[in-house]
C-alpha atoms as a PDB file:
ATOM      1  CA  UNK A   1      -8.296 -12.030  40.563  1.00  0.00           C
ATOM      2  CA  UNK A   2      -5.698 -11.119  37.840  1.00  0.00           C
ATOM      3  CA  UNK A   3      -5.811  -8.420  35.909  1.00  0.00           C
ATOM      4  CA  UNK A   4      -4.351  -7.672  32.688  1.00  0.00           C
ATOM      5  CA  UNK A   5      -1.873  -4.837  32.112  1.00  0.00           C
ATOM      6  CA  UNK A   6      -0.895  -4.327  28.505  1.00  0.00           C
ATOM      7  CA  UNK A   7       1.136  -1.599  27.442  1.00  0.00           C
ATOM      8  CA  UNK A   8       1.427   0.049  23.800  1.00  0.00           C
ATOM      9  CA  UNK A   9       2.307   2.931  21.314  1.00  0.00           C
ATOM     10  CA  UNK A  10       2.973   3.475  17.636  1.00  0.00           C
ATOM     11  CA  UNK A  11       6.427   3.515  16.519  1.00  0.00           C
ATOM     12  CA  UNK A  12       5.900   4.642  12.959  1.00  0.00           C
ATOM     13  CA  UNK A  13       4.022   7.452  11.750  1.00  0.00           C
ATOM     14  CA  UNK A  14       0.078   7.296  11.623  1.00  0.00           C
ATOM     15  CA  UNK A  15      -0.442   9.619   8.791  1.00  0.00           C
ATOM     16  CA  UNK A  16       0.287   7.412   5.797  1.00  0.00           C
ATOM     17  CA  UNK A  17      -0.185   6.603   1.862  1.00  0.00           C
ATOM     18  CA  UNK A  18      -2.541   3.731   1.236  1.00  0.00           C
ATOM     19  CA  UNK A  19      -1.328  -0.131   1.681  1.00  0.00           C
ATOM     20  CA  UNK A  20       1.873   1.194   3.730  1.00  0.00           C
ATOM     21  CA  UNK A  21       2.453  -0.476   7.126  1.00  0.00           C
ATOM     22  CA  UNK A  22       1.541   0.525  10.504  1.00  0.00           C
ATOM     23  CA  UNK A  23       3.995  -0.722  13.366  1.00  0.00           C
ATOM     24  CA  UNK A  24       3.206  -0.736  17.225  1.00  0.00           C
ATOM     25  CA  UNK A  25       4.611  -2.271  19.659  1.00  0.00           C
ATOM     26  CA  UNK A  26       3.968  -3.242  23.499  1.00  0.00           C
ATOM     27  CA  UNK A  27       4.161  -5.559  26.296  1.00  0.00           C
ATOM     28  CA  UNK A  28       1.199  -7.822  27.673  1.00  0.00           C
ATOM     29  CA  UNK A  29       1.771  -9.016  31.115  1.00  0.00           C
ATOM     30  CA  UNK A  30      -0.511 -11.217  33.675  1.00  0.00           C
ATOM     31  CA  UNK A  31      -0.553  -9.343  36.813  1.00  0.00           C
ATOM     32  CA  UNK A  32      -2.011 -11.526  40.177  1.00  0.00           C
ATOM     33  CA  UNK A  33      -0.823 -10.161  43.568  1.00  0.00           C
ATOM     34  CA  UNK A  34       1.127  -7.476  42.413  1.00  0.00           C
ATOM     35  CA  UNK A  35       3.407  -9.914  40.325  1.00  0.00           C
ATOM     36  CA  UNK A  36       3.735  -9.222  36.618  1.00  0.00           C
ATOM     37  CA  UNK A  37       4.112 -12.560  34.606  1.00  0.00           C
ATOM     38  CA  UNK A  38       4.496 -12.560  30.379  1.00  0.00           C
ATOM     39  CA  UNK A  39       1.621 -13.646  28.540  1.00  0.00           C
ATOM     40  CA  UNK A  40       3.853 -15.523  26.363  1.00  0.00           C
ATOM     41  CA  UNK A  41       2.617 -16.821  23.189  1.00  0.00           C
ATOM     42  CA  UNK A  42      -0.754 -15.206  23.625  1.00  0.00           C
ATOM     43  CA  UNK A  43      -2.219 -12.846  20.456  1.00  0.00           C
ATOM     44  CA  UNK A  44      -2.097  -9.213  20.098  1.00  0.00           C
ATOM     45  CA  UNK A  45      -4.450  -7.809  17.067  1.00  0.00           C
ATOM     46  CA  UNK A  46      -4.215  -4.259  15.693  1.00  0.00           C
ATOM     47  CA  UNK A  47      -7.190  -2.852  14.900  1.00  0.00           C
ATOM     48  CA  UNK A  48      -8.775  -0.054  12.881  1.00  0.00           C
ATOM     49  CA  UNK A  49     -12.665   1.331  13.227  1.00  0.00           C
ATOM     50  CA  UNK A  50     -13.350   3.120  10.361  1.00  0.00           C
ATOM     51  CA  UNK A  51     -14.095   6.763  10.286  1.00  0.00           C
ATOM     52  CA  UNK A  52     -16.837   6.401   7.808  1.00  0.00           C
ATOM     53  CA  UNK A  53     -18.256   4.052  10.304  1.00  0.00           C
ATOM     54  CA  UNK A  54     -18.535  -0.228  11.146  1.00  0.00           C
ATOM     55  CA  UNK A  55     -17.280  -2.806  12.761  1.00  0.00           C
ATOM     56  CA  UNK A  56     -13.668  -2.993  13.534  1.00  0.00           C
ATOM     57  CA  UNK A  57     -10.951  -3.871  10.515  1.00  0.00           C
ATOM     58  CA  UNK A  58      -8.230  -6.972  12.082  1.00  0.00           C
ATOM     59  CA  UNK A  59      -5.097  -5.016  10.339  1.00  0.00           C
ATOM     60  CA  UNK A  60      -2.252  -7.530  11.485  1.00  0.00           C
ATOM     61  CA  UNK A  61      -1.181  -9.818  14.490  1.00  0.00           C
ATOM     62  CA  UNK A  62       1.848 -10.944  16.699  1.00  0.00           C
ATOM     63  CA  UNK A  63       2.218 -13.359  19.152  1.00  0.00           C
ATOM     64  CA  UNK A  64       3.832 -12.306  22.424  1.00  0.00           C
ATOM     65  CA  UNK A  65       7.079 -13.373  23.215  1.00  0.00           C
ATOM     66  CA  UNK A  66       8.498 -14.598  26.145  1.00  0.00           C
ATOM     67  CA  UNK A  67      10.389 -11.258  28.278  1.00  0.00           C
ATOM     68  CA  UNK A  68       6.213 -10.017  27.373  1.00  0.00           C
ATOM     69  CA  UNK A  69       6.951  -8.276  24.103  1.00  0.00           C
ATOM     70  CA  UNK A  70       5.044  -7.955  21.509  1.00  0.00           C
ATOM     71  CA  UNK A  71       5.350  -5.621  17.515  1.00  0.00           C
ATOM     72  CA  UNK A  72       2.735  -5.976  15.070  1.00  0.00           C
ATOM     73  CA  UNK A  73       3.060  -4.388  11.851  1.00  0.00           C
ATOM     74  CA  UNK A  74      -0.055  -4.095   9.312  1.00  0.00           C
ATOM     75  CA  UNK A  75      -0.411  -2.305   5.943  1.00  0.00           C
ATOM     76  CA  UNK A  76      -2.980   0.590   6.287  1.00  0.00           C
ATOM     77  CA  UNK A  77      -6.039   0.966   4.079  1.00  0.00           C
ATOM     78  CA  UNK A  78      -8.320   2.890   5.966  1.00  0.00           C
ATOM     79  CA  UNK A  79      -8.602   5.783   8.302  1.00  0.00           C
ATOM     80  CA  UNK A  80     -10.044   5.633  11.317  1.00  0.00           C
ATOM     81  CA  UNK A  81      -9.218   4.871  15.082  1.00  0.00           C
ATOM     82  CA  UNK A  82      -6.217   2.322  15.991  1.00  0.00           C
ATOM     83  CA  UNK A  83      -6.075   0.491  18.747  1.00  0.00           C
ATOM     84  CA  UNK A  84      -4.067  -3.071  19.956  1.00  0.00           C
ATOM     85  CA  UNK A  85      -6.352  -5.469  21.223  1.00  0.00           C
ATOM     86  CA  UNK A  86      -5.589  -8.561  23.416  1.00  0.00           C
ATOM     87  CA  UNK A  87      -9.107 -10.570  23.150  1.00  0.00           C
ATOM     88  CA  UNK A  88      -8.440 -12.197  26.785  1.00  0.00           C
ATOM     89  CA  UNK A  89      -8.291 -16.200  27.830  1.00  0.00           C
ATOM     90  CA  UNK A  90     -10.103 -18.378  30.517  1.00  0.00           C
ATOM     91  CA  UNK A  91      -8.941 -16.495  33.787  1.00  0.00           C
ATOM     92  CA  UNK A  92      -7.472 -13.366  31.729  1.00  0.00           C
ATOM     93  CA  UNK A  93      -9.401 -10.144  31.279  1.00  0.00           C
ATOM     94  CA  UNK A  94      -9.250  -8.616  27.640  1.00  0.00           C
ATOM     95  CA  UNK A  95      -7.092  -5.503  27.493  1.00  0.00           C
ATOM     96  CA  UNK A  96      -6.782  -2.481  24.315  1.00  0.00           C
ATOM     97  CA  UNK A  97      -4.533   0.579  24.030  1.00  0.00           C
ATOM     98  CA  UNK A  98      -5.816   3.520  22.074  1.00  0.00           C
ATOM     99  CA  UNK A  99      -3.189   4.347  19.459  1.00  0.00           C
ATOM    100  CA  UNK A 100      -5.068   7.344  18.474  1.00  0.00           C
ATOM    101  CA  UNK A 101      -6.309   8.504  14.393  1.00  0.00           C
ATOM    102  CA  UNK A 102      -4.898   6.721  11.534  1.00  0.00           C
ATOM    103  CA  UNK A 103      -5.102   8.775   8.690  1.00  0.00           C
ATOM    104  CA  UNK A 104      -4.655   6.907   5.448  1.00  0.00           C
ATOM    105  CA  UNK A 105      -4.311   9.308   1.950  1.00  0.00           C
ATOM    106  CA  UNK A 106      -3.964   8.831  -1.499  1.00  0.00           C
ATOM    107  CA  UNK A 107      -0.731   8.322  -3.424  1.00  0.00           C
ATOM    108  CA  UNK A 108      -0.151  10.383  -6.116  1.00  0.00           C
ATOM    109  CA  UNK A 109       1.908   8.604  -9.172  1.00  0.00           C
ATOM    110  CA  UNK A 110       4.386  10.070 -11.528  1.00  0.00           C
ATOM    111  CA  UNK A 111       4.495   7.952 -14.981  1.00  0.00           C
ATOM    112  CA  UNK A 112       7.112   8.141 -17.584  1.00  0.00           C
ATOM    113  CA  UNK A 113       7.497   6.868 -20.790  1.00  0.00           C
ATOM    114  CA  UNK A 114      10.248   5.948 -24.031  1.00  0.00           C
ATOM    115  CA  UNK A 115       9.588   4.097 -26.979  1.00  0.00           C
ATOM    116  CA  UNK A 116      12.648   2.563 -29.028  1.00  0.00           C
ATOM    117  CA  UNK A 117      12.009   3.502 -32.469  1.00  0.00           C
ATOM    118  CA  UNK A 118      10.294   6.807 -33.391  1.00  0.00           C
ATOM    119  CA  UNK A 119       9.694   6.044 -36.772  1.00  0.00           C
ATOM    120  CA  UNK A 120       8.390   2.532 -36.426  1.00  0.00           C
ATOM    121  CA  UNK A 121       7.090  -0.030 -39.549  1.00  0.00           C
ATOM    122  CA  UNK A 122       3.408  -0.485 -39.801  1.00  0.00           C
ATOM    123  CA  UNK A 123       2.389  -3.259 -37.383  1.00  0.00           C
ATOM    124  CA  UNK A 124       6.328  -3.540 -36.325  1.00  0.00           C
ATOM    125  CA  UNK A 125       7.222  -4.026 -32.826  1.00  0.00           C
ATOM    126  CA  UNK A 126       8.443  -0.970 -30.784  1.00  0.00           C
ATOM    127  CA  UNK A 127      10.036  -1.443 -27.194  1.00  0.00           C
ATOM    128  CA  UNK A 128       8.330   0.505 -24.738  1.00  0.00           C
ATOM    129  CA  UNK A 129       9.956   1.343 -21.161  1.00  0.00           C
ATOM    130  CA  UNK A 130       9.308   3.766 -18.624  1.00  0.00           C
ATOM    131  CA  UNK A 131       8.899   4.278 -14.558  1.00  0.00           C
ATOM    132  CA  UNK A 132       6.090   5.099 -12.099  1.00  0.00           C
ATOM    133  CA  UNK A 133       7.245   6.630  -8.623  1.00  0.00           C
ATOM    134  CA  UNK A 134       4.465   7.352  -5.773  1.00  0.00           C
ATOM    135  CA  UNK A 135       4.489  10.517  -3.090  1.00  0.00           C
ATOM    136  CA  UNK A 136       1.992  10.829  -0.376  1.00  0.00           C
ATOM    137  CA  UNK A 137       3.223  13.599   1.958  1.00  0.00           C
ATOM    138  CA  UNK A 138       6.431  13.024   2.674  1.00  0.00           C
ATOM    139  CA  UNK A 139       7.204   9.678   1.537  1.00  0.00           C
ATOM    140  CA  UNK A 140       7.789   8.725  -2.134  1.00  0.00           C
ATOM    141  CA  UNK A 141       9.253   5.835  -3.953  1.00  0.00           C
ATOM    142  CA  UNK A 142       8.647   3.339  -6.810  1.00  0.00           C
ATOM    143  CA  UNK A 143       5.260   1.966  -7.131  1.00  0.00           C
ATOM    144  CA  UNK A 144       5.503  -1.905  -7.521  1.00  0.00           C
ATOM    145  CA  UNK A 145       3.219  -4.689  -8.646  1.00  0.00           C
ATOM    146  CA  UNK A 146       1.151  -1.271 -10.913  1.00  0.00           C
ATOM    147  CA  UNK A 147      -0.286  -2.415 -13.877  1.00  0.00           C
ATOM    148  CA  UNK A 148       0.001   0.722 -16.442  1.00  0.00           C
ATOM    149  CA  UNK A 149      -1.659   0.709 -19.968  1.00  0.00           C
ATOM    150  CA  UNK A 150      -0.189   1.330 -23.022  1.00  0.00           C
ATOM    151  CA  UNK A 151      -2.423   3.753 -25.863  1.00  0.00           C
ATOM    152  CA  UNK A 152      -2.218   4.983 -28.939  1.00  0.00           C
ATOM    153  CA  UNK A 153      -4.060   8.583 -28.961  1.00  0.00           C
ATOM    154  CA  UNK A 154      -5.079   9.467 -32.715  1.00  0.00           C
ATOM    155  CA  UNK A 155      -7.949  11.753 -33.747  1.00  0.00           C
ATOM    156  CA  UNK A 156     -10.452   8.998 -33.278  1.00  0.00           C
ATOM    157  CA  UNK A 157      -9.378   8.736 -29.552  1.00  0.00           C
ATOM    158  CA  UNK A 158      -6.981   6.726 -27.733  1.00  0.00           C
ATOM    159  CA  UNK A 159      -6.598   2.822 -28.084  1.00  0.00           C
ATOM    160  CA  UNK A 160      -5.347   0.453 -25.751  1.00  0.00           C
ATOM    161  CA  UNK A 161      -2.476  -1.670 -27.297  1.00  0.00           C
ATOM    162  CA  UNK A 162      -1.332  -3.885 -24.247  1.00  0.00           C
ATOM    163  CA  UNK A 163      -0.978  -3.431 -20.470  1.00  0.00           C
ATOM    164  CA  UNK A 164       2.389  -3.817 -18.448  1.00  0.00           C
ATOM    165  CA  UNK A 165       3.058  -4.465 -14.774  1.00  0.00           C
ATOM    166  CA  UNK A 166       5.810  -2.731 -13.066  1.00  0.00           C
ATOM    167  CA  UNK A 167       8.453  -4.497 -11.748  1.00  0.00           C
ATOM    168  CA  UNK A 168       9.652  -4.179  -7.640  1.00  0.00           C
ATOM    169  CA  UNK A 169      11.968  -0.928  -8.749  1.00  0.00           C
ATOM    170  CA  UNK A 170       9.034   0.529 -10.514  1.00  0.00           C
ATOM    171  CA  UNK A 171      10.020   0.046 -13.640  1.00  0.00           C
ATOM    172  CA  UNK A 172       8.370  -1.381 -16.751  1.00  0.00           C
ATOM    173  CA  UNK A 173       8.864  -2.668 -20.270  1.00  0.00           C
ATOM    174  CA  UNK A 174       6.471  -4.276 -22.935  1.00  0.00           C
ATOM    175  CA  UNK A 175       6.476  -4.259 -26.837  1.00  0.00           C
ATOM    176  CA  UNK A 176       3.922  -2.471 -28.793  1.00  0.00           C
ATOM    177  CA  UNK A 177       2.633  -3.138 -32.588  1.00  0.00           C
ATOM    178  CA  UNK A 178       1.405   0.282 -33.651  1.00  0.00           C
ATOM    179  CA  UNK A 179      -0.847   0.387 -37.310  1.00  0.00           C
ATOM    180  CA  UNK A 180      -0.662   4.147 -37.326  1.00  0.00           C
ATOM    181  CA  UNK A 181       0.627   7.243 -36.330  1.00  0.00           C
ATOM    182  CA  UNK A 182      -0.214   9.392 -33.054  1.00  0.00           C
ATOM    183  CA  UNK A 183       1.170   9.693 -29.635  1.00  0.00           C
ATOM    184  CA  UNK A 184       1.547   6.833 -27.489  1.00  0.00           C
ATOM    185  CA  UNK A 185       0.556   7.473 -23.479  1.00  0.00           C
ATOM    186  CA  UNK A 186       1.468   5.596 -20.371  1.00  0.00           C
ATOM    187  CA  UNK A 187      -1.818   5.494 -18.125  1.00  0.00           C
ATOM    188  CA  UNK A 188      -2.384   4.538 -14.299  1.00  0.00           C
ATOM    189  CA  UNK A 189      -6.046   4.945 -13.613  1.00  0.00           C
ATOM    190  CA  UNK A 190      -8.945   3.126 -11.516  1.00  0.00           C
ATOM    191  CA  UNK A 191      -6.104   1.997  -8.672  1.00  0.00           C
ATOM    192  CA  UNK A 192      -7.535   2.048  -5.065  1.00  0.00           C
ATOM    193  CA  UNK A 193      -5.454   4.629  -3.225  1.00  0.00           C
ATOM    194  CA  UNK A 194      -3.988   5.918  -6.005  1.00  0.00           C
ATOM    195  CA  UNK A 195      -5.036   8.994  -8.163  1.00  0.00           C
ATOM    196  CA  UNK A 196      -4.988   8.893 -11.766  1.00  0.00           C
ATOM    197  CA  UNK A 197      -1.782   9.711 -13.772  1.00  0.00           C
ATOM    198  CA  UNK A 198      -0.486  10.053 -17.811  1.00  0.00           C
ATOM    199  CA  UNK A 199       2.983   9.953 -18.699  1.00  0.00           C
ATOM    200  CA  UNK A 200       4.335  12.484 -21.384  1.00  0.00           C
ATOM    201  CA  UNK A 201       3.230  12.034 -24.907  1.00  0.00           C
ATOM    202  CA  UNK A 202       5.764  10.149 -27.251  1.00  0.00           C
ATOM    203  CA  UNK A 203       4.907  10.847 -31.117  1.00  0.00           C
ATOM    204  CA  UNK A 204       5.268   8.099 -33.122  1.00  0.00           C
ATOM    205  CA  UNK A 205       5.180   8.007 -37.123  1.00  0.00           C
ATOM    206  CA  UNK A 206       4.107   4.934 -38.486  1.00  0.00           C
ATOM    207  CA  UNK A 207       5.867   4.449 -41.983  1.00  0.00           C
END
């Protein structure tokens, strides 16, 4: 009867900000008589069970290739337990490696913020630019893909006068029509994994 003898470990660290990838990587091999034999082209899953409890979450998959490697790489959104799972075949027992606790945190953003003109005509356009950069532990780079919101904070509160998306370098750029005076703010807020961040104030007066 053969058995199945499937070998793995995480090559990247397991302590991560949210939506960055896992990798792990193995071998999967058929063994029947003592002989190991690739499972080529056969799939390896990697797998999280979440700590708050449920079924297991299918994170990403690779095919094995033909010397019986296998890497599978899959961005990280939960914490939990991670394992690689080979689901088994007609003849082939299934096989998993414990990979151990995946802990999955929160990035924290940095937001900055410029406008063009300082002094800007009522209901005139004003160039807006600015940055966001994420940290989680040790790791820290631009946040792509982020939509940030643009407001105008006055006495009466703070109104929303148009939402940007950063571009893959992090940074940003919109146009704003302002109809009075105040401060304008640069906002990330209700982002999964992320915690909530204002830029610096940037006075404007409206003339």
């Amino acid at each position: 009867t053969p058995t199945t003898d499937m070998a793995a470990s995480l090559t990247s660290t397991a302590d991560v900000g949210y939506g960055t990838p896992v990798i792990a990587r193995g071998t999967l091999l058929r063994n029947e008589g003592g002989t190991d034999l690739p499972l080529y082209r056969s799939a390896v899953t990697l797998q999280v069970t979440p700590a708050a409890g449920g079924s297991a979450q299918r994170i990403g998959s690779a095919t094995v290739a033909a010397d019986g490697s296998w890497s599978v790489s899959g961005a990280a959104r939960t914490s939990g337990s991670l394992r690689a799972v080979y689901a088994g075949a007609a003849g082939q027992p299934v096989a998993s490696v414990d990979l151990g606790p995946l802990t999955v945190g929160t990035w924290t953003p940095t937001v900055t913020l410029t406008a063009q003109y300082s002094a800007p005509l009522k209901g005139a356009a004003d160039k807006v630019s600015g940055s966001v950069t994420r940290t989680y532990g040790g790791a820290s780079g631009p946040a792509a893909s982020m939509p940030v919101r643009i407001y105008l904070r006055t006495a009466a509160g703070d109104l929303l006068l148009r939402t940007v998306t950063t571009a893959p370098n992090g940074t940003y750029t919109g146009t704003v029509f302002p109809q009075q005076s105040g401060n304008l703010i640069a906002r990330v807020t209700g982002l999964v994994g992320y915690a909530n961040a204002d830029s610096a104030t940037v006075p404007i007066t409206v003339t």
